[in-house]
C-alpha atoms as a PDB file:
ATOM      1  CA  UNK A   1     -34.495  54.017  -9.303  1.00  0.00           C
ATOM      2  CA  UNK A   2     -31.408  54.885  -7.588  1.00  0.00           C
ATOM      3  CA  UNK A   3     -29.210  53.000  -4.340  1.00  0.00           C
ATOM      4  CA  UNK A   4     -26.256  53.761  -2.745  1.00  0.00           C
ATOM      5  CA  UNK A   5     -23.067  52.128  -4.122  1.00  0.00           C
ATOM      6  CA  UNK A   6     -22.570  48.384  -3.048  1.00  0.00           C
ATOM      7  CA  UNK A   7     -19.334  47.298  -2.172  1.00  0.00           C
ATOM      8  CA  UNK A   8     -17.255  46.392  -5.288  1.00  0.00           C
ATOM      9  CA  UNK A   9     -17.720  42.503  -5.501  1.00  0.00           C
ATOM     10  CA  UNK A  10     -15.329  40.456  -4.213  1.00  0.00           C
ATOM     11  CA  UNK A  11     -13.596  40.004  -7.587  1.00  0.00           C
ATOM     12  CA  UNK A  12     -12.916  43.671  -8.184  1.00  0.00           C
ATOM     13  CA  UNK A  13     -11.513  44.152  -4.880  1.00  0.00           C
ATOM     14  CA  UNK A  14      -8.786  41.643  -5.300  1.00  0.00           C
ATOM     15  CA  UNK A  15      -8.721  43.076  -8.600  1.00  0.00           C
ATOM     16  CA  UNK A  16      -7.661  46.428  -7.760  1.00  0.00           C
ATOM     17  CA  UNK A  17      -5.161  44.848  -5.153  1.00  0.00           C
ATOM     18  CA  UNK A  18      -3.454  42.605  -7.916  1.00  0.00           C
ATOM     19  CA  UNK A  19      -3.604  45.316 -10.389  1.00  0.00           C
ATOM     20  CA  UNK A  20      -1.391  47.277  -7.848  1.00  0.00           C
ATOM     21  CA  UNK A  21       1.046  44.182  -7.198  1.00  0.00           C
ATOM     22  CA  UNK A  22       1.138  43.435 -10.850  1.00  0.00           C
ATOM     23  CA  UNK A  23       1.848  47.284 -11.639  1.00  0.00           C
ATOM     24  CA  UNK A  24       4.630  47.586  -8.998  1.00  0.00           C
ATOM     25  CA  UNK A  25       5.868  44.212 -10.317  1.00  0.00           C
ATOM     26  CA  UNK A  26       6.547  45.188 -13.677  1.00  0.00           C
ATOM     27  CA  UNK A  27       4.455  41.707 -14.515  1.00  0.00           C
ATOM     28  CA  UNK A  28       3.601  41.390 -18.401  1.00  0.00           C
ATOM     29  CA  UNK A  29       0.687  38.592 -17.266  1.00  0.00           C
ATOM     30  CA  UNK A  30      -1.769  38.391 -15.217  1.00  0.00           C
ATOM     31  CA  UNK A  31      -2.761  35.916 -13.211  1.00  0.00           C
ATOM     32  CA  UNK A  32      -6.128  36.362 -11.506  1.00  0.00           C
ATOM     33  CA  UNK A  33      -7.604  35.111  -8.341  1.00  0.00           C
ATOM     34  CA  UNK A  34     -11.135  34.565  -9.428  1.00  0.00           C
ATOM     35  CA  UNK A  35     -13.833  32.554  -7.662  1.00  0.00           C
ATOM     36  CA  UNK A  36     -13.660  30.384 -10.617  1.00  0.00           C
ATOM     37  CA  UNK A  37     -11.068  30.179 -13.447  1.00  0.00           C
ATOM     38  CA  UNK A  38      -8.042  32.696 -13.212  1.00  0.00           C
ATOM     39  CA  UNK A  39      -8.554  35.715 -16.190  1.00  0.00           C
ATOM     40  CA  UNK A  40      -5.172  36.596 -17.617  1.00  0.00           C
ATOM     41  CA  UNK A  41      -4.239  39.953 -19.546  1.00  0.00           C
ATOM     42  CA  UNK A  42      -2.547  39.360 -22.295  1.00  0.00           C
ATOM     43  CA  UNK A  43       0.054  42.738 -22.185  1.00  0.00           C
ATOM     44  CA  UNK A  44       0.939  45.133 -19.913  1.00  0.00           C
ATOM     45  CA  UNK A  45      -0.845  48.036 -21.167  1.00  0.00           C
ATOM     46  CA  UNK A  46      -4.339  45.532 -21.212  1.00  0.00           C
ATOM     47  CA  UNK A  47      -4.036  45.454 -17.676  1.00  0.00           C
ATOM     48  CA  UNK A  48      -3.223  49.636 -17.360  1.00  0.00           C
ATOM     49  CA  UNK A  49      -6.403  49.508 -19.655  1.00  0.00           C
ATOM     50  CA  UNK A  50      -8.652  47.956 -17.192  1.00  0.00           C
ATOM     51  CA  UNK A  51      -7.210  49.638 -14.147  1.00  0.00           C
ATOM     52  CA  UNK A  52      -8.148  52.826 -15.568  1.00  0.00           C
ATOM     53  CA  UNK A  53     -11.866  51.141 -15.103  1.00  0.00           C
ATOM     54  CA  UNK A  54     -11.893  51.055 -11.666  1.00  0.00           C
ATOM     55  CA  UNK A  55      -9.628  54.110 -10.962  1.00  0.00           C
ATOM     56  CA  UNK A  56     -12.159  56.890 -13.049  1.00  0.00           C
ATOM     57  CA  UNK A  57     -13.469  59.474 -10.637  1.00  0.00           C
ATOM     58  CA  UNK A  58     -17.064  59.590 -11.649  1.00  0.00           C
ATOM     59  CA  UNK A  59     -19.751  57.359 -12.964  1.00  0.00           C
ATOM     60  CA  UNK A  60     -19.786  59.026 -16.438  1.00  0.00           C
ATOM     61  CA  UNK A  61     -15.479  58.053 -16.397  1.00  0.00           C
ATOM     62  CA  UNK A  62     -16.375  54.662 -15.695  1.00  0.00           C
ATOM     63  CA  UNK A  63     -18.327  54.001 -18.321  1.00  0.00           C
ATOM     64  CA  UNK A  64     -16.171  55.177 -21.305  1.00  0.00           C
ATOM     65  CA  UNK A  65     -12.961  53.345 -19.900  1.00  0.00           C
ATOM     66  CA  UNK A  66     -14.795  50.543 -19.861  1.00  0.00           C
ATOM     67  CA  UNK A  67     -16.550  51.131 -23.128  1.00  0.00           C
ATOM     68  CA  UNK A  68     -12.833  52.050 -24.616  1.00  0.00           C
ATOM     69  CA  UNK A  69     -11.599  48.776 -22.903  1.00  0.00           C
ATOM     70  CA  UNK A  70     -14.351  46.296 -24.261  1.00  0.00           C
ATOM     71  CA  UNK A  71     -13.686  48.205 -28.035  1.00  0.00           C
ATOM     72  CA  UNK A  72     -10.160  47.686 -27.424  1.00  0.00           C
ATOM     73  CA  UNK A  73      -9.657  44.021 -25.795  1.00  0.00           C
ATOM     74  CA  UNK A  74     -12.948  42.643 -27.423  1.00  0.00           C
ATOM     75  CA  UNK A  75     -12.026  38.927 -26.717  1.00  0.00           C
ATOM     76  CA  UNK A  76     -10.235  40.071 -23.350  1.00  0.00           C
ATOM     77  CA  UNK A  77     -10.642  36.709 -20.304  1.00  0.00           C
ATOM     78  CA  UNK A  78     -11.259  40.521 -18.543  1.00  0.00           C
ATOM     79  CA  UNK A  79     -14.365  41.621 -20.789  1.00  0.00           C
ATOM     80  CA  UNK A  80     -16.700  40.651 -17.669  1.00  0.00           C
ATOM     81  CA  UNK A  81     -15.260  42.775 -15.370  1.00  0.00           C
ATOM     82  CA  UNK A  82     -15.160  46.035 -17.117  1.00  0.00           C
ATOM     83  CA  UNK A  83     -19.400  45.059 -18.045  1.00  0.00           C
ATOM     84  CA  UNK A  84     -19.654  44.699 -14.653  1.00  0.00           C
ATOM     85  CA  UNK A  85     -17.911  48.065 -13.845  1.00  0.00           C
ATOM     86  CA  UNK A  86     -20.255  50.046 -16.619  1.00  0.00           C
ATOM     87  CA  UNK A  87     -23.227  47.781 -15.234  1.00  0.00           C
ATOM     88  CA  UNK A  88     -22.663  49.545 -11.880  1.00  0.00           C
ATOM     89  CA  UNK A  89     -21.935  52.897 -13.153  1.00  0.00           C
ATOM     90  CA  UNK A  90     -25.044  52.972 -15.216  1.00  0.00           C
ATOM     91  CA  UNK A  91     -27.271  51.875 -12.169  1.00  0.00           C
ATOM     92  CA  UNK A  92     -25.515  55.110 -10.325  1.00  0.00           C
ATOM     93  CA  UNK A  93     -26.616  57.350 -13.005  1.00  0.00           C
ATOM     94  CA  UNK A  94     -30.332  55.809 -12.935  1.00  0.00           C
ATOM     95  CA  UNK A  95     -30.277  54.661 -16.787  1.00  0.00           C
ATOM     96  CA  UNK A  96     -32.489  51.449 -16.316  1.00  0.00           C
ATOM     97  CA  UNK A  97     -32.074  50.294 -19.716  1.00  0.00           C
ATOM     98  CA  UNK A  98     -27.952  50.437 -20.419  1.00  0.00           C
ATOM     99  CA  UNK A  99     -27.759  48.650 -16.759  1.00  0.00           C
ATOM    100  CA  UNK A 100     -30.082  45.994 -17.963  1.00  0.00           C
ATOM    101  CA  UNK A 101     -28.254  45.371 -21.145  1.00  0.00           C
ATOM    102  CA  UNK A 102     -25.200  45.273 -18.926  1.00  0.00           C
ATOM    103  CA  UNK A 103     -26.888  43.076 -17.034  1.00  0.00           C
ATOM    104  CA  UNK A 104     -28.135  40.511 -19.039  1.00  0.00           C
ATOM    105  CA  UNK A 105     -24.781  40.336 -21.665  1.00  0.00           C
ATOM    106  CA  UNK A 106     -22.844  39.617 -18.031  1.00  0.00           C
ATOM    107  CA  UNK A 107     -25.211  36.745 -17.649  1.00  0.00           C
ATOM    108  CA  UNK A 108     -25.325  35.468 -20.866  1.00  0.00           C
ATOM    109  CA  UNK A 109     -21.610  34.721 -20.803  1.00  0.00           C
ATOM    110  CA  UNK A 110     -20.929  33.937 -16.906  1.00  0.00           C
ATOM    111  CA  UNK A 111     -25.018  32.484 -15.283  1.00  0.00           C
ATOM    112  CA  UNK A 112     -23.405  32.649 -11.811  1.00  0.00           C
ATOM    113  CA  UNK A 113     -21.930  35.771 -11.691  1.00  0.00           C
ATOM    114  CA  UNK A 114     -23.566  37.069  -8.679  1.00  0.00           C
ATOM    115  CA  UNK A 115     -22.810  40.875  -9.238  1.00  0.00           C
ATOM    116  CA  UNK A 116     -25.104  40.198 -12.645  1.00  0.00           C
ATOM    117  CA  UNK A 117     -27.361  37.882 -10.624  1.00  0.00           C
ATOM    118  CA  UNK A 118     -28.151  40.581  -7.780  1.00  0.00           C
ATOM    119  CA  UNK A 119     -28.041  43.902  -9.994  1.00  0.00           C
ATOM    120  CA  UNK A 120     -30.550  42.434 -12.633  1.00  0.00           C
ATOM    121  CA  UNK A 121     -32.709  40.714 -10.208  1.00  0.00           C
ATOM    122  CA  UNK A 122     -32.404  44.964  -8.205  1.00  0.00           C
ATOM    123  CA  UNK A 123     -33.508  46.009 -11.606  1.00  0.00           C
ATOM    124  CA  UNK A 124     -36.567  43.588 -12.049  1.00  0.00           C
ATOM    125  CA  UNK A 125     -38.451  45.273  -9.110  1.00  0.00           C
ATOM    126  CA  UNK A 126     -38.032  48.784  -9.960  1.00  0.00           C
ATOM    127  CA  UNK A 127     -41.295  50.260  -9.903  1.00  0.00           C
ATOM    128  CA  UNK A 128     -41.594  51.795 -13.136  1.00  0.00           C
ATOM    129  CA  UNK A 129     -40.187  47.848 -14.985  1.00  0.00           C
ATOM    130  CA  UNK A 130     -42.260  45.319 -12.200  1.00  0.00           C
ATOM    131  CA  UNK A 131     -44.436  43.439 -13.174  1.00  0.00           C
ATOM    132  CA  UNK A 132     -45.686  39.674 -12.060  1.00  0.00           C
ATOM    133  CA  UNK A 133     -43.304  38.134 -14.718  1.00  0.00           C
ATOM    134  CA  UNK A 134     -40.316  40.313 -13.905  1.00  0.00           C
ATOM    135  CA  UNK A 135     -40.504  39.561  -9.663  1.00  0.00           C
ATOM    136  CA  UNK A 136     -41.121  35.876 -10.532  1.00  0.00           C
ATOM    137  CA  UNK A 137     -37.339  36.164 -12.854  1.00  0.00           C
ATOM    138  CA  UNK A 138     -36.271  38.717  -9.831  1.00  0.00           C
ATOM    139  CA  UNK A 139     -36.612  35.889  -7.257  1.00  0.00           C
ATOM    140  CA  UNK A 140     -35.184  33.193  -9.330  1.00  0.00           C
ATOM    141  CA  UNK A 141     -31.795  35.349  -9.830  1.00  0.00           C
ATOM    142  CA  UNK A 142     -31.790  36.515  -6.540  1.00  0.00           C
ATOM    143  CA  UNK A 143     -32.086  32.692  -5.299  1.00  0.00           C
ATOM    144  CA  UNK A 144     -29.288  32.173  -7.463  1.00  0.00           C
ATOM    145  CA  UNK A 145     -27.096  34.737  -5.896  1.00  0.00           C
ATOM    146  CA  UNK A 146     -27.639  33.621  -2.954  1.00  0.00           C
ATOM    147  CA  UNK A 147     -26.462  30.315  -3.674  1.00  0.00           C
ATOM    148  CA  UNK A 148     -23.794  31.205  -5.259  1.00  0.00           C
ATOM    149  CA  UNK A 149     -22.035  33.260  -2.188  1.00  0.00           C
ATOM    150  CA  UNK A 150     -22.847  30.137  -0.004  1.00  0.00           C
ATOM    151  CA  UNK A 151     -20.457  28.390  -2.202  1.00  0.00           C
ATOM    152  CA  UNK A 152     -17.893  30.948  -2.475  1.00  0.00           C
ATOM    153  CA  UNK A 153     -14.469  31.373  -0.054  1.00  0.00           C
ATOM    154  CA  UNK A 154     -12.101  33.884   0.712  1.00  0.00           C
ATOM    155  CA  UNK A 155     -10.030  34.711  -2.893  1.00  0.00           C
ATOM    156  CA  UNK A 156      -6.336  34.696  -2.242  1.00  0.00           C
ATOM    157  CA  UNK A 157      -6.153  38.402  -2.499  1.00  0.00           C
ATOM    158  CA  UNK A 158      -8.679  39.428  -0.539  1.00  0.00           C
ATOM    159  CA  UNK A 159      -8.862  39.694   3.292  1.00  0.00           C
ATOM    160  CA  UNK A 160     -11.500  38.207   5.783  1.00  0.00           C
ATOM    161  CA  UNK A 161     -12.858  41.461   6.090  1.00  0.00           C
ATOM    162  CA  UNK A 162     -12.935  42.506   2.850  1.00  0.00           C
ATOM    163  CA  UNK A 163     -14.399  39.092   1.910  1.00  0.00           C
ATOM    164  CA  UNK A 164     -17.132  39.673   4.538  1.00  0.00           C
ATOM    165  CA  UNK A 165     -17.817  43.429   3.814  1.00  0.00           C
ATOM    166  CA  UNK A 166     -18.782  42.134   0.083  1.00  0.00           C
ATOM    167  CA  UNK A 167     -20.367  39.055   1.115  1.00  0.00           C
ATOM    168  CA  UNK A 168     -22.653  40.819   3.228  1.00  0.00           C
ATOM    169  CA  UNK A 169     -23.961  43.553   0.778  1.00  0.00           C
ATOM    170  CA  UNK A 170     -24.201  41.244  -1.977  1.00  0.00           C
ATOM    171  CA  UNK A 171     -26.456  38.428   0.825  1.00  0.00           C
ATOM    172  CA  UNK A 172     -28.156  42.039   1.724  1.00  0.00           C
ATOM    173  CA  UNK A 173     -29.323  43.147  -1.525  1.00  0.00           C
ATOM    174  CA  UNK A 174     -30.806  39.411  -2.968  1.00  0.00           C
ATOM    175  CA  UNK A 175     -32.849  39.259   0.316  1.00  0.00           C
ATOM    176  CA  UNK A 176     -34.034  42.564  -0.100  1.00  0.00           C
ATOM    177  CA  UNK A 177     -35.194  41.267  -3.382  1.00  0.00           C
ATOM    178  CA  UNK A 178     -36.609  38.374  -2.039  1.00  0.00           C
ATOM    179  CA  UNK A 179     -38.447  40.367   0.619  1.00  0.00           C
ATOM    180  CA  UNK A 180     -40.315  42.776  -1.784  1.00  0.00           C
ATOM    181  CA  UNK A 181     -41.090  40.255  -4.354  1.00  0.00           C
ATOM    182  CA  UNK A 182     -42.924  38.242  -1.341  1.00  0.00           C
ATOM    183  CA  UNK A 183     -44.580  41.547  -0.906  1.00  0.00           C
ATOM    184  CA  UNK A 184     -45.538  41.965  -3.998  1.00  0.00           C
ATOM    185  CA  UNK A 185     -46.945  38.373  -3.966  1.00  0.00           C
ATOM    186  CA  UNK A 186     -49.363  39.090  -1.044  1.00  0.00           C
ATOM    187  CA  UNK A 187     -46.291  37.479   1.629  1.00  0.00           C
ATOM    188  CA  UNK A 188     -47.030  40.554   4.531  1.00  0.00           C
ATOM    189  CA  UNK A 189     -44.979  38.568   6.891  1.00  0.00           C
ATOM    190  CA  UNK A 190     -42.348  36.905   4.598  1.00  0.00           C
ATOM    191  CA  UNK A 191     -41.551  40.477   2.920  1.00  0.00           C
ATOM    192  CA  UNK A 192     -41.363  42.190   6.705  1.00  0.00           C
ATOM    193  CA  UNK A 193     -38.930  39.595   7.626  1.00  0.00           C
ATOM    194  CA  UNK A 194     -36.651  39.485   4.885  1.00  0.00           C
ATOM    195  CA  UNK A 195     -36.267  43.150   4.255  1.00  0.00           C
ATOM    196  CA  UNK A 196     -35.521  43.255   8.142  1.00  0.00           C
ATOM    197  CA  UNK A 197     -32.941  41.087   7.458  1.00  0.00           C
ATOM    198  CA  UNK A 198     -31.182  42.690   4.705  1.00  0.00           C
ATOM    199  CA  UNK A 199     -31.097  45.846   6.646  1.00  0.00           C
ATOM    200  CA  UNK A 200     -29.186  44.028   9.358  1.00  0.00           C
ATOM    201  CA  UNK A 201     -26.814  43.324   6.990  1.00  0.00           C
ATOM    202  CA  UNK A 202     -26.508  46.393   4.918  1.00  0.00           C
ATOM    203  CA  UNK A 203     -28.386  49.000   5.942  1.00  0.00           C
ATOM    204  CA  UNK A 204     -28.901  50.720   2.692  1.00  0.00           C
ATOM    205  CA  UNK A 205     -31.474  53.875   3.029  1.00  0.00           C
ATOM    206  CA  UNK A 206     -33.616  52.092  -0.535  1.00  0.00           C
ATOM    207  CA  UNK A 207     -34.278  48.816   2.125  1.00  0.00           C
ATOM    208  CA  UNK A 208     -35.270  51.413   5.055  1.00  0.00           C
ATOM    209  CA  UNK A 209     -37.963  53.076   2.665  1.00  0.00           C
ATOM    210  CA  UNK A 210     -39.344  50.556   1.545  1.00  0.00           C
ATOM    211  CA  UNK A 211     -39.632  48.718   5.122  1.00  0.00           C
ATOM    212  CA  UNK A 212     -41.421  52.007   5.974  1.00  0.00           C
ATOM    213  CA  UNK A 213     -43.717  51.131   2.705  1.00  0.00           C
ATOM    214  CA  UNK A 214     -44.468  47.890   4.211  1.00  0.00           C
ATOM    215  CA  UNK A 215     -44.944  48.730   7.594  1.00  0.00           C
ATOM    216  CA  UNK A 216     -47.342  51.956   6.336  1.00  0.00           C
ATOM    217  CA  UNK A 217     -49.882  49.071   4.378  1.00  0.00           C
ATOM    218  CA  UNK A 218     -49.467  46.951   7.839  1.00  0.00           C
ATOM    219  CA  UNK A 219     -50.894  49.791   9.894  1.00  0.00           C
ATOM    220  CA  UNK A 220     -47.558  50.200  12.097  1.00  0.00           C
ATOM    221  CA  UNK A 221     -47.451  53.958  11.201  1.00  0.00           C
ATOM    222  CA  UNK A 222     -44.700  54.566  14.539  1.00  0.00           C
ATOM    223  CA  UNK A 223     -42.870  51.971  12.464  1.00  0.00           C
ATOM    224  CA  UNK A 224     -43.210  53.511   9.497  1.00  0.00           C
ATOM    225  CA  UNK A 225     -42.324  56.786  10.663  1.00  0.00           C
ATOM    226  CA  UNK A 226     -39.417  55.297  12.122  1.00  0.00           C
ATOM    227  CA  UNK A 227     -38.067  53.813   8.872  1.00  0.00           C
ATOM    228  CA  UNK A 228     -38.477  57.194   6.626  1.00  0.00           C
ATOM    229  CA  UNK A 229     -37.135  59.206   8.932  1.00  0.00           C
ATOM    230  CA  UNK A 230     -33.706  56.755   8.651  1.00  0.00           C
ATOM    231  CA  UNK A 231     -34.094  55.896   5.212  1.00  0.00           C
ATOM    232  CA  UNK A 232     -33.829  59.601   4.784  1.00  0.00           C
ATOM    233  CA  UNK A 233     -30.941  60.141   7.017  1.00  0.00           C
ATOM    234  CA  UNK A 234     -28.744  57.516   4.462  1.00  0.00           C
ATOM    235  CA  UNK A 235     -29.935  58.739   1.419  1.00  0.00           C
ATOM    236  CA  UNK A 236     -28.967  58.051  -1.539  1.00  0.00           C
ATOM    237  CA  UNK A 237     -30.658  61.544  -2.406  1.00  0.00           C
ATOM    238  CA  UNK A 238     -33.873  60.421  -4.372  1.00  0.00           C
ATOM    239  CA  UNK A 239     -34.326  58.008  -1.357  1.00  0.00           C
ATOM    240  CA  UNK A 240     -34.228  60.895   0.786  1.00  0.00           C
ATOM    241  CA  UNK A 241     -36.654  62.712  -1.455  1.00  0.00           C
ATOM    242  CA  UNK A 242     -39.490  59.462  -1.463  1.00  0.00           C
ATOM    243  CA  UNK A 243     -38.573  59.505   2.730  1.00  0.00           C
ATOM    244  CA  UNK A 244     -39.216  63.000   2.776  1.00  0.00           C
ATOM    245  CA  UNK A 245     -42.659  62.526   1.345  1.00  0.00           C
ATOM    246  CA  UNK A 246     -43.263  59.411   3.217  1.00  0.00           C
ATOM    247  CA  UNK A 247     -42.560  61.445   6.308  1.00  0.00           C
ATOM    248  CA  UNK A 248     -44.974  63.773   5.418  1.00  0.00           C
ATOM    249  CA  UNK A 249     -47.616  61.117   4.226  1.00  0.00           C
ATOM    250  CA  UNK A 250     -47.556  59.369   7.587  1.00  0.00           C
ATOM    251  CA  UNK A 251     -47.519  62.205   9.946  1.00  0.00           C
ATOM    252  CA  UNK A 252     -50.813  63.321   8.218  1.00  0.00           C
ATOM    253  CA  UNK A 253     -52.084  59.904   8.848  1.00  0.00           C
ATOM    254  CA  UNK A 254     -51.249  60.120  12.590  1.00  0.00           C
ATOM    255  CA  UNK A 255     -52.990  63.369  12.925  1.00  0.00           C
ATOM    256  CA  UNK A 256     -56.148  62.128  11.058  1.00  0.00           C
ATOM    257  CA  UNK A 257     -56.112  59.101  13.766  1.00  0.00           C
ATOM    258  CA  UNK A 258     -58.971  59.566  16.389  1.00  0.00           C
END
């Protein structure tokens, strides 16, 4: 399982843009614009701790700043976000399990935080964890995450667009959950629609593949065709790789047509 990277949720953007204010500043506390309470570091070098989180060039970085940080600042108000961070980085580097654990110790502590909500819910429906009890759990968090950005607003550091841009791909990847656990469930035009739908918002080259999926068990193979062939233009690369052989597959279908 592998998807392109999301944008950062809403709370790490304005993260990284207070982080730079606070920096510049010279501020010894933090005060955070969160969507709920307001996180405070309790020193100067906590917050330089969990900038270097979000400012590590590689997936691999990520994780051990974040690892350092949580080792570090154990009972840190900012011990969510730098999960969140190695959550992300681990679903990068394709290592189902860590993500999960990730996943579920965000939860655990914080049952709304939608970046938790959608990744675990993306993990539930991974074709080599699904199975009927892990879409039915994938479709409750999803629902969840959805109802949770209906509530939120713009944070004070972060822009319309920014607020939108996040918004979007976070709405984007729950519905694509909801679409393939209705497609999973035997919901042909439930799973067409929403997947549609999430690729209108984010179009992410995992959703085109597997709307080419769908479209292939409909019988739509121009459809299909159509989908690979995009899915495999976005990548990420093992996308490309399963559009690649869905390409293949289906124009072998077309020729076997009478």
């Amino acid at each position: 399982m592998e998807r392109a990277a999301l944008t950062d949720y809403v709370c790490c953007v304005c993260l990284c843009l207070a982080l730079a204010e606070q920096r510049t500043a010279g501020a010894q506390t933090m005060s955070f614009p969160s969507l709920s309470n307001a996180p405070q570091a309790a020193s100067r070098q906590e917050l330089d701790d969990l900038g270097f989180i979000y400012e590590a060039n590689s997936s691999r970085g990520c994780i051990e700043a974040a690892k350092d940080f949580l080792l570090k600042y154990e009972k840190s108000e900012f011990a969510e976000f730098a999960r969140a961070a190695a959550m992300r980085s681990y679903v990068d580097l394709d290592n189902w399990d860590e993500a999960n654990r990730m996943a579920e110790s965000i939860l655990a502590t914080n049952p709304s935080n939608v970046d938790g909500l959608t990744t675990l819910a993306y993990l539930l429906i991974d074709s080599d964890h699904e199975s009927e009890a892990t879409i039915a759990r994938a479709k409750r968090l999803a629902t969840l995450a959805v109802q949770e950005l209906q509530r939120k607003t713009i944070p004070r550091f972060a822009t319309g667009s920014q607020w939108i841009l996040t918004k979007k791909s976070f709405l984007a990847l729950a519905t694509f959950v909801l679409g393939w656990s209705a497609y999973r469930e035997g919901e042909a035009t439930d799973a067409l629609r929403l997947i549609e739908k999430a690729i209108a918002l984010d179009p992410q080259g995992e959703y085109l593949y597997r709307l080419s999926l769908l479209n292939e068990s409909a019988g739509d193979l121009d459809s299909a065709l159509r989908a690979a062939k995009q899915a495999q233009q976005i990548g990420p690369a093992k996308i490309g790789r399963l559009a690649l052989r869905q390409i293949a597959l289906i124009q072998k279908m077309q020729k076997a047509k009478p």
